[in-house]
C-alpha atoms as a PDB file:
ATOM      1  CA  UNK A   1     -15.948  14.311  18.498  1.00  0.00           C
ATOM      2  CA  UNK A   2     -16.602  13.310  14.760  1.00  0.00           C
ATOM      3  CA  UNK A   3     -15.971   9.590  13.713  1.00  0.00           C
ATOM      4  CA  UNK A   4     -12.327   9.767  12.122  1.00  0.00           C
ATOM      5  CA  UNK A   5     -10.682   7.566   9.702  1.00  0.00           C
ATOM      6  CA  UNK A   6      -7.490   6.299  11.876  1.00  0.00           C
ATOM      7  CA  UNK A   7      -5.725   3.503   9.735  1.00  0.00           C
ATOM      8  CA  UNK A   8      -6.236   0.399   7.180  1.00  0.00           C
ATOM      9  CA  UNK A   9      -4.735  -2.863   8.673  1.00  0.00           C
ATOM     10  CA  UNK A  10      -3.799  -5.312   6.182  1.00  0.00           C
ATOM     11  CA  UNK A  11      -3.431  -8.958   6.909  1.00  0.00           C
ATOM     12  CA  UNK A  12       0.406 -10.418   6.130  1.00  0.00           C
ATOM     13  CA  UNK A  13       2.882 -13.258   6.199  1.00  0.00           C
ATOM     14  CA  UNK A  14       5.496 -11.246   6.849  1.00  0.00           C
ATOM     15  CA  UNK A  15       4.416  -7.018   7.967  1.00  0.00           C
ATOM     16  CA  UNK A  16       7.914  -6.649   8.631  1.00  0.00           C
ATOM     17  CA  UNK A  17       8.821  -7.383   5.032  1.00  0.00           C
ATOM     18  CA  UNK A  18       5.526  -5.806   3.488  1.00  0.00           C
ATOM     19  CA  UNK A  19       5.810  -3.166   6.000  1.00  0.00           C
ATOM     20  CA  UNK A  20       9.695  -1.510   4.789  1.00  0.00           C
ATOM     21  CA  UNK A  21       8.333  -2.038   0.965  1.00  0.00           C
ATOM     22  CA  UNK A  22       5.124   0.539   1.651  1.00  0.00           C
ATOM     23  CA  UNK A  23       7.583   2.774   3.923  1.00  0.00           C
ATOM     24  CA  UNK A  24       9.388   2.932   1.245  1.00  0.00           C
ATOM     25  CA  UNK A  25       6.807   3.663  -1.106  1.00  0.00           C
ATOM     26  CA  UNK A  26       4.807   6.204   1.139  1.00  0.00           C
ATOM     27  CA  UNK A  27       7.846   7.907   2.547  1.00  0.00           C
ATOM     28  CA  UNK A  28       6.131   7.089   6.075  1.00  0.00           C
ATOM     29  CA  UNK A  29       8.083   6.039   8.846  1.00  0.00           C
ATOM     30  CA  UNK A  30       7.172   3.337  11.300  1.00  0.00           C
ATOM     31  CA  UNK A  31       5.327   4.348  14.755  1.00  0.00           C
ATOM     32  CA  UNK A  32       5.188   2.506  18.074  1.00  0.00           C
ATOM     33  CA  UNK A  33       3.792  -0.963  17.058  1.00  0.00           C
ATOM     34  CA  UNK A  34       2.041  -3.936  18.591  1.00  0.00           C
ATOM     35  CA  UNK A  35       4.709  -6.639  19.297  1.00  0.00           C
ATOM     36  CA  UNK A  36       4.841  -8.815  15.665  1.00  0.00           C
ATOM     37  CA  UNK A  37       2.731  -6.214  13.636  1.00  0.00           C
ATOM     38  CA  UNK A  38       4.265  -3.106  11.906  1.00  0.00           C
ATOM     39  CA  UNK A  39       2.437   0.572  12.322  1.00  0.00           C
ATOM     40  CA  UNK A  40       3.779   3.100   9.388  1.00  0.00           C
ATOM     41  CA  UNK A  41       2.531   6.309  10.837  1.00  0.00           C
ATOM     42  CA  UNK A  42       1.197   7.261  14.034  1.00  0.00           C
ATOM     43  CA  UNK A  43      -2.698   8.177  15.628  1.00  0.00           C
ATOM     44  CA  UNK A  44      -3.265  11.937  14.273  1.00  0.00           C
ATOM     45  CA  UNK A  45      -1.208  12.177  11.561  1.00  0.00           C
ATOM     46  CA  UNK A  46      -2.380  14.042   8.783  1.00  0.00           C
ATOM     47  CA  UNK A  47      -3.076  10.978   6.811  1.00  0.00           C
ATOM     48  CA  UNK A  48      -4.263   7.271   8.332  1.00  0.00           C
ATOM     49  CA  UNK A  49      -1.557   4.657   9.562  1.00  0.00           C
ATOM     50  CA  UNK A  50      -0.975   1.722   7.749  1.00  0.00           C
ATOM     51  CA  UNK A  51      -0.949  -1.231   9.754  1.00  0.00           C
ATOM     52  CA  UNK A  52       0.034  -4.480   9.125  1.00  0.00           C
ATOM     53  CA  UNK A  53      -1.053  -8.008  11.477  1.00  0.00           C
ATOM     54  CA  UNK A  54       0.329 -11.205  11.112  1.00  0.00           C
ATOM     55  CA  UNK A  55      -1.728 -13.508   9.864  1.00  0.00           C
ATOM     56  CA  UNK A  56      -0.579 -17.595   9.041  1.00  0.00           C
ATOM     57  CA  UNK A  57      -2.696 -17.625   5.830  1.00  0.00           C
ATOM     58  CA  UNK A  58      -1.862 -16.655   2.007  1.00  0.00           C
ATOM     59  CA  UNK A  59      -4.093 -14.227   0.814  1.00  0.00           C
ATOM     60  CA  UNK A  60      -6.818 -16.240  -1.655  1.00  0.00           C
ATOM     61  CA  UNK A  61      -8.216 -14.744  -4.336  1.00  0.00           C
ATOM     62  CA  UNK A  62      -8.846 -10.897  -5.713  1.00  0.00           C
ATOM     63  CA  UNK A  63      -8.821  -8.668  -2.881  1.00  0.00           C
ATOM     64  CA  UNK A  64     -11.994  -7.015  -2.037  1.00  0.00           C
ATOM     65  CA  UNK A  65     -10.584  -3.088  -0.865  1.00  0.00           C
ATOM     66  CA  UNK A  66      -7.176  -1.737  -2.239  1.00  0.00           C
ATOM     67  CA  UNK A  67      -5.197   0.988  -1.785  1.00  0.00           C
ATOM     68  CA  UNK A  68      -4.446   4.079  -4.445  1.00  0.00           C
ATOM     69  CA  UNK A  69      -1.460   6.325  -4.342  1.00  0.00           C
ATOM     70  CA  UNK A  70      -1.614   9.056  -6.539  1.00  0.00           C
ATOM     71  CA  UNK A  71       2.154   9.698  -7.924  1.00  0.00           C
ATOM     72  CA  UNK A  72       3.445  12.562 -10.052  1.00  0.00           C
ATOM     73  CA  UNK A  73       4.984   9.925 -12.891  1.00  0.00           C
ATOM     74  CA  UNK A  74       3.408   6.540 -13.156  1.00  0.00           C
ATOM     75  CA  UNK A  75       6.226   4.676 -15.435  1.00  0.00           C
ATOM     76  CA  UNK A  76       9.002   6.367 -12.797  1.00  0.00           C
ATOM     77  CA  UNK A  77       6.572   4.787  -9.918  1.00  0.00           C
ATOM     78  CA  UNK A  78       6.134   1.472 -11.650  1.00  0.00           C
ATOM     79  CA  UNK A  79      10.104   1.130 -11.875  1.00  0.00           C
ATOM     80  CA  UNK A  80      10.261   1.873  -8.034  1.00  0.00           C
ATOM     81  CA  UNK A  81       7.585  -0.849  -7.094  1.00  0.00           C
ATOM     82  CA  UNK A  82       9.076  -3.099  -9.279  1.00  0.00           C
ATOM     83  CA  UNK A  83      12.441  -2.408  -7.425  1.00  0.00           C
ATOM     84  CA  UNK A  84      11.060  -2.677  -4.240  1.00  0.00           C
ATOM     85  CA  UNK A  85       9.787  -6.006  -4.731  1.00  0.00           C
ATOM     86  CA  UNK A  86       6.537  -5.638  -5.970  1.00  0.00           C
ATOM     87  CA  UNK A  87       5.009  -5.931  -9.663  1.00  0.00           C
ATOM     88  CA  UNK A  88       2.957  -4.597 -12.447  1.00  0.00           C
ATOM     89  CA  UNK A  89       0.229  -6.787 -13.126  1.00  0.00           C
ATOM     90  CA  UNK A  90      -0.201  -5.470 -16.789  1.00  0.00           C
ATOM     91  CA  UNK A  91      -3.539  -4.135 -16.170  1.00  0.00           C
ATOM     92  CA  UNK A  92      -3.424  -0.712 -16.879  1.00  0.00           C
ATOM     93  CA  UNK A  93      -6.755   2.045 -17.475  1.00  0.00           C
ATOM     94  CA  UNK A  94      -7.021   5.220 -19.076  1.00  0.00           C
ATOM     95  CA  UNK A  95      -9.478   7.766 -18.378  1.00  0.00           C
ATOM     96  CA  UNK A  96      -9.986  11.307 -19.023  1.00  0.00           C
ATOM     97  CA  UNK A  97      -8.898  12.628 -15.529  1.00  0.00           C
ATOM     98  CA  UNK A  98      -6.191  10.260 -15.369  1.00  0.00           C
ATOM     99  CA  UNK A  99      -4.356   6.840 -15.273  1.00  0.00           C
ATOM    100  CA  UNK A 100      -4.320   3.762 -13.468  1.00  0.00           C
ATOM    101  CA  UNK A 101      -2.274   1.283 -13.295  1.00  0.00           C
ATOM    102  CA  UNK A 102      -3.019  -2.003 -10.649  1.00  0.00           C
ATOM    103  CA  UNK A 103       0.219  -3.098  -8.904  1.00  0.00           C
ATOM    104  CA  UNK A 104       0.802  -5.717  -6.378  1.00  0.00           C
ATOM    105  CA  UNK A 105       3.020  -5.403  -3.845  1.00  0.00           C
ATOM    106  CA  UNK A 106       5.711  -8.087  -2.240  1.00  0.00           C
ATOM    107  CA  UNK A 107       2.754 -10.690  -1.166  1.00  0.00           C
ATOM    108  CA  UNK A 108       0.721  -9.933  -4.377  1.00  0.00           C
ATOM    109  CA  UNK A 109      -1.640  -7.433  -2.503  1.00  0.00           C
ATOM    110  CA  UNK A 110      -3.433  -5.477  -5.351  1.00  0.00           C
ATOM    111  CA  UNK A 111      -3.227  -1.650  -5.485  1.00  0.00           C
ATOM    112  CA  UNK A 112      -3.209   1.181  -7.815  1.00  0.00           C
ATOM    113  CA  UNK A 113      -1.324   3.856  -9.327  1.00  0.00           C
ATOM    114  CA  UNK A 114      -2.839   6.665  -9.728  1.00  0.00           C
ATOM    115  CA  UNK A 115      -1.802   9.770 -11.808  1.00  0.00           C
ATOM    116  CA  UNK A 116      -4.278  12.568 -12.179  1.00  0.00           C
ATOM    117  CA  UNK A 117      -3.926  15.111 -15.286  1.00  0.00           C
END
């Protein structure tokens, strides 16, 4: 068998909390979960789980991997972070294949936007 990409697992305060703002997001539904952690997806799904641990610390600093979601309309996508709890943090890049924008979400975890032209 190949080596397979199963899931990212992202260090929170709160993965319930984090977890129902990238469910939201993603559209992905949480799977059987550890007991205190939050699994959106499930093992062999078409794309990788998400899955969020509990961790007692605040996140320090930039972080060092993020997340992009490629979207169909990045101010529309923007409004719905922002609704969901999470921000714009004003940084914003255009290139020829596309735009990014870098967004945290609810516990200031950096990603990106991503709409491709």
């Amino acid at each position: 068998m190949p080596n397979i990409w199963s899931s990212v697992t992202i260090d929170r305060l709160d993965p319930e909390r984090v977890a129902q703002f990238w469910s939201a997001l993603l559209q992905r539904q949480p799977g059987p979960s550890q007991s205190g952690w939050v699994y959106l997806g499930e093992r062999g799904d078409s794309q990788p789980r998400l899955v969020f641990q509990p961790v007692p610390e605040l996140k320090r600093g930039k972080v060092r991997i993020n997340l992009d979601v490629a979207v169909d309309d990045i101010a529309e996508t923007i409004d719905l972070v922002t609704s969901l709890g999470g921000r714009f943090t004003g940084e914003r890049h255009d290139y020829q294949e596309g735009v990014v924008v870098v967004m945290a979400d609810p516990e200031d975890h950096e990603f990106c936007l991503v709409q491709y032209y």
